[in-house]
C-alpha atoms as a PDB file:
ATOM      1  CA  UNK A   1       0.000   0.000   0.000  1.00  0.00           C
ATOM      2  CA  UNK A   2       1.317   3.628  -1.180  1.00  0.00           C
ATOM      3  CA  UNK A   3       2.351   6.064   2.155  1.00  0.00           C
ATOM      4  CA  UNK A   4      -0.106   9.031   2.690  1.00  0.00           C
ATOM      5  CA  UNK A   5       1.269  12.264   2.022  1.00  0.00           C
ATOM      6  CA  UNK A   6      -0.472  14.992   4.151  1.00  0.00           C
ATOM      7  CA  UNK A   7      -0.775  18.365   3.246  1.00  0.00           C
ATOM      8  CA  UNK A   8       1.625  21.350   4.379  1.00  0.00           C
ATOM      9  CA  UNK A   9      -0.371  24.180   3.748  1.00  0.00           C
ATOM     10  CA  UNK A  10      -3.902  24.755   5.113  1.00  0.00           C
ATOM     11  CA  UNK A  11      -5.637  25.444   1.673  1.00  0.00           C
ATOM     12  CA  UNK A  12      -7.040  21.680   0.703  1.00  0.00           C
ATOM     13  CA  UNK A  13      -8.501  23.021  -2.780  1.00  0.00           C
ATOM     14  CA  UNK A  14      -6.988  22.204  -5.960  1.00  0.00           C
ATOM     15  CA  UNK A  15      -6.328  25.200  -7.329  1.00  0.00           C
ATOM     16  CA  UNK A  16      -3.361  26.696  -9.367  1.00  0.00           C
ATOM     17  CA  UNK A  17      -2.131  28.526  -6.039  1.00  0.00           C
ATOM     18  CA  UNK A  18      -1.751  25.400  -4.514  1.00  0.00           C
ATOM     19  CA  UNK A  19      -0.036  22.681  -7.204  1.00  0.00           C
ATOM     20  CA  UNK A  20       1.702  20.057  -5.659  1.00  0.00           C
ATOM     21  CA  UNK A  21       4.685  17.819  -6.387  1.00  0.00           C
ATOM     22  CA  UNK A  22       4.903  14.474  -4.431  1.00  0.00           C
ATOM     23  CA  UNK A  23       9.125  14.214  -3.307  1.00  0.00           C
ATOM     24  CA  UNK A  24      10.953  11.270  -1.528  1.00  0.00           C
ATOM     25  CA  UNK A  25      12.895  12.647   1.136  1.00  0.00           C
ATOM     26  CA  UNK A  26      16.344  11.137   2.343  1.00  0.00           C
ATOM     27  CA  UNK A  27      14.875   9.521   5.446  1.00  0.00           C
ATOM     28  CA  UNK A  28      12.568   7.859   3.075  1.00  0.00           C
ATOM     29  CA  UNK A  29       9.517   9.810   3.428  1.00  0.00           C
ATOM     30  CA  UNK A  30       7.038  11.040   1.144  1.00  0.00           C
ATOM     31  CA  UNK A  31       6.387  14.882   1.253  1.00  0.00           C
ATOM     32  CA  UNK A  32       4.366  17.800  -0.531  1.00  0.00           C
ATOM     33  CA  UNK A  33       6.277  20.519  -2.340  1.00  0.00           C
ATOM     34  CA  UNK A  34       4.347  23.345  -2.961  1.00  0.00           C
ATOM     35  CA  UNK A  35       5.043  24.746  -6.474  1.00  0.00           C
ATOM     36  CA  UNK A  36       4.865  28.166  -7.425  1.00  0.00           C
ATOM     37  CA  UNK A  37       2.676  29.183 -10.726  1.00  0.00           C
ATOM     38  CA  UNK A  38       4.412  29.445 -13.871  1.00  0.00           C
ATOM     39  CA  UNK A  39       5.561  32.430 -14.774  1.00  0.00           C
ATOM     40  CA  UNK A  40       4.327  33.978 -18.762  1.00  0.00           C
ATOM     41  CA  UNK A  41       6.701  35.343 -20.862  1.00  0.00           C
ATOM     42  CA  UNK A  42       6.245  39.619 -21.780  1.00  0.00           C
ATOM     43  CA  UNK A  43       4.504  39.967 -24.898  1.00  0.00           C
ATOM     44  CA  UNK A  44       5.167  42.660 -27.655  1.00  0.00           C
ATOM     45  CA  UNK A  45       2.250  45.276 -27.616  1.00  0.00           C
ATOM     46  CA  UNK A  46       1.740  45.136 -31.374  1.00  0.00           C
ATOM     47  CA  UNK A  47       2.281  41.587 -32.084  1.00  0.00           C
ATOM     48  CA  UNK A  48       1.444  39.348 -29.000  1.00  0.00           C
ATOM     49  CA  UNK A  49       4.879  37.162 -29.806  1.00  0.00           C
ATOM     50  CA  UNK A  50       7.282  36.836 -26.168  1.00  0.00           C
ATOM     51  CA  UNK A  51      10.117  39.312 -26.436  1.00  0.00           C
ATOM     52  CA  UNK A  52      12.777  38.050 -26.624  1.00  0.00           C
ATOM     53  CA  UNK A  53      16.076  39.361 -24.062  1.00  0.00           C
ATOM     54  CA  UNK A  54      13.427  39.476 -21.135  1.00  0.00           C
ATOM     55  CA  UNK A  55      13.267  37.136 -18.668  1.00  0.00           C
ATOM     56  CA  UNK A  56       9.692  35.588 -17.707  1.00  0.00           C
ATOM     57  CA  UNK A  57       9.443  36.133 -13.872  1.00  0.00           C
ATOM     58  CA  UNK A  58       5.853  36.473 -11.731  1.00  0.00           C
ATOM     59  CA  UNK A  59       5.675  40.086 -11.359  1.00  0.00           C
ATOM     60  CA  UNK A  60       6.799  40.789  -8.217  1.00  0.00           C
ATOM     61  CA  UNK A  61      10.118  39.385  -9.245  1.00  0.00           C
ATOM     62  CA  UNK A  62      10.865  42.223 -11.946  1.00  0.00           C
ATOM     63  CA  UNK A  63      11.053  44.300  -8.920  1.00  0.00           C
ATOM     64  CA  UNK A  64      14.528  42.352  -7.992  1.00  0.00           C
ATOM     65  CA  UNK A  65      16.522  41.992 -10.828  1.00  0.00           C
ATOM     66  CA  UNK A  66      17.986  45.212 -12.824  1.00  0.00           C
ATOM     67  CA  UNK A  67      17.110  47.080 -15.463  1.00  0.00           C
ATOM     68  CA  UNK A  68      19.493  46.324 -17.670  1.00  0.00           C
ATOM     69  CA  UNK A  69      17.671  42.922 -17.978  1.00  0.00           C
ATOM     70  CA  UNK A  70      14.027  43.795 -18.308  1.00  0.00           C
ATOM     71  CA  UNK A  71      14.517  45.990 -21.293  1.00  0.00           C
ATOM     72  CA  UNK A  72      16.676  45.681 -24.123  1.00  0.00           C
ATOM     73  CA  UNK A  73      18.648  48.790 -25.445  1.00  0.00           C
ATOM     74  CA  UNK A  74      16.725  49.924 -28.199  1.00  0.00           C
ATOM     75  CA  UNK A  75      13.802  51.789 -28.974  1.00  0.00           C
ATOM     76  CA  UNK A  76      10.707  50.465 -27.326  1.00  0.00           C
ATOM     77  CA  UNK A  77      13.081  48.237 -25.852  1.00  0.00           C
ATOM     78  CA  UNK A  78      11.132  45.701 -23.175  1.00  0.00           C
ATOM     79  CA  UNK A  79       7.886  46.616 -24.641  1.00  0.00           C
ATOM     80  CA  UNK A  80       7.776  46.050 -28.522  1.00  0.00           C
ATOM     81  CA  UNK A  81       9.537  43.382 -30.507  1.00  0.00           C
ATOM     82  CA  UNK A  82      12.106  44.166 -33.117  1.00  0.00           C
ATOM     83  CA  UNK A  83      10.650  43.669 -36.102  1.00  0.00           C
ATOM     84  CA  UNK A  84       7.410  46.065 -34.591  1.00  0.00           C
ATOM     85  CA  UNK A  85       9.561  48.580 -34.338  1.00  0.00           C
ATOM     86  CA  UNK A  86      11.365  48.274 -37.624  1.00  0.00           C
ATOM     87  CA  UNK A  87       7.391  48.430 -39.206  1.00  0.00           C
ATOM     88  CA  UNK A  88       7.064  51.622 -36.935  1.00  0.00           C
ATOM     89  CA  UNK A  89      10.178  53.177 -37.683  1.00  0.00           C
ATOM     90  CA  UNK A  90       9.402  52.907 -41.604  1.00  0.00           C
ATOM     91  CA  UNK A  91       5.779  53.791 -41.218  1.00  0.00           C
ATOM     92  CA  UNK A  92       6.653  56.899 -39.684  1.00  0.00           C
ATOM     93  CA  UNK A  93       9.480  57.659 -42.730  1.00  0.00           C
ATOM     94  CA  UNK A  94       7.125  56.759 -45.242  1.00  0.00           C
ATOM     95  CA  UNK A  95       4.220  59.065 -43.968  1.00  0.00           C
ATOM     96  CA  UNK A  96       6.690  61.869 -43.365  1.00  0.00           C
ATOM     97  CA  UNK A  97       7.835  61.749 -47.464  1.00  0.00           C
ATOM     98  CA  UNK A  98       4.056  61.501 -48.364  1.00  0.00           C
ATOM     99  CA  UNK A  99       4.010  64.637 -46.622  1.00  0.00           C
ATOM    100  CA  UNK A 100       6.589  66.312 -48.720  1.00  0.00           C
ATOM    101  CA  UNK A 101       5.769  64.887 -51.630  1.00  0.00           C
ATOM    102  CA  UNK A 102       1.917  66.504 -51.119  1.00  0.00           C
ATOM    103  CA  UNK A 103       4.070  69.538 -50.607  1.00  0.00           C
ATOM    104  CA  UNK A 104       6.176  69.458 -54.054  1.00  0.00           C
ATOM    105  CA  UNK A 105       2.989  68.401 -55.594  1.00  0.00           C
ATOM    106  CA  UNK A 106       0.644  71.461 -54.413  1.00  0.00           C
ATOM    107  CA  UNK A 107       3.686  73.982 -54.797  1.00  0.00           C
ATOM    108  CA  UNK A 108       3.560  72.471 -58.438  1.00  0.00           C
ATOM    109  CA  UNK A 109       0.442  73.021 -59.424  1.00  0.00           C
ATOM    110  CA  UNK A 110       0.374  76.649 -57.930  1.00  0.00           C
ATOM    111  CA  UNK A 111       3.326  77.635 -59.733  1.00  0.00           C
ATOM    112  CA  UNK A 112       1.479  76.076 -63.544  1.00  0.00           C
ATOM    113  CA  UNK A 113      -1.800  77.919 -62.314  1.00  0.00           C
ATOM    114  CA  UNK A 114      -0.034  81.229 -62.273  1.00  0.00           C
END
């Protein structure tokens, strides 16, 4: 017959807060290990893919590790994956030369109206 394994916390629901991992112990004995949840990966704003250069910690663990590695050096770094921010970067060029070429184009036709 298997040994009983009682329970080390007082919560007896099966819930995600309270997973469990059955563990021998040296002496022989079976045990509970509580398991903490799983922590998600960051996810780019634009895209919903993980970013990649951030760790995936619960949140409060962000709090304890530096800055240097929750963000990556670059624009929108931590927040927005590269290639979102290559999109953005050439969106932003290519709406800034429509706007001169509207420009050339009015200036054009005032100067052939004349």
């Amino acid at each position: 017959m298997a040994q009983r394994v009682t329970l080390r916390k007082r919560q007896p629901y099966n819930t995600t807060s309270n997973r469990r991992r059955v563990v021998k112990t040296p002496g022989g004995k079976l045990v509970y290990h509580h398991l903490k949840k799983l922590a998600s990966a960051p996810k780019c704003g634009d895209c919903g893919v993980a970013l990649p250069g951030v760790p995936a910690l619960r949140p409060r663990q962000y709090a304890t590790i530096s800055k240097r590695q929750k963000t990556v050096t670059r624009a929108y770094g931590g927040s927005r994956c590269g290639d979102c921010v290559k999109s953005r970067i050439l969106r932003a060029f290519l709406v800034e030369e429509a706007k001169i070429v509207k420009k050339v184009i009015k200036s054009q036709a005032k100067t052939t109206r004349k």
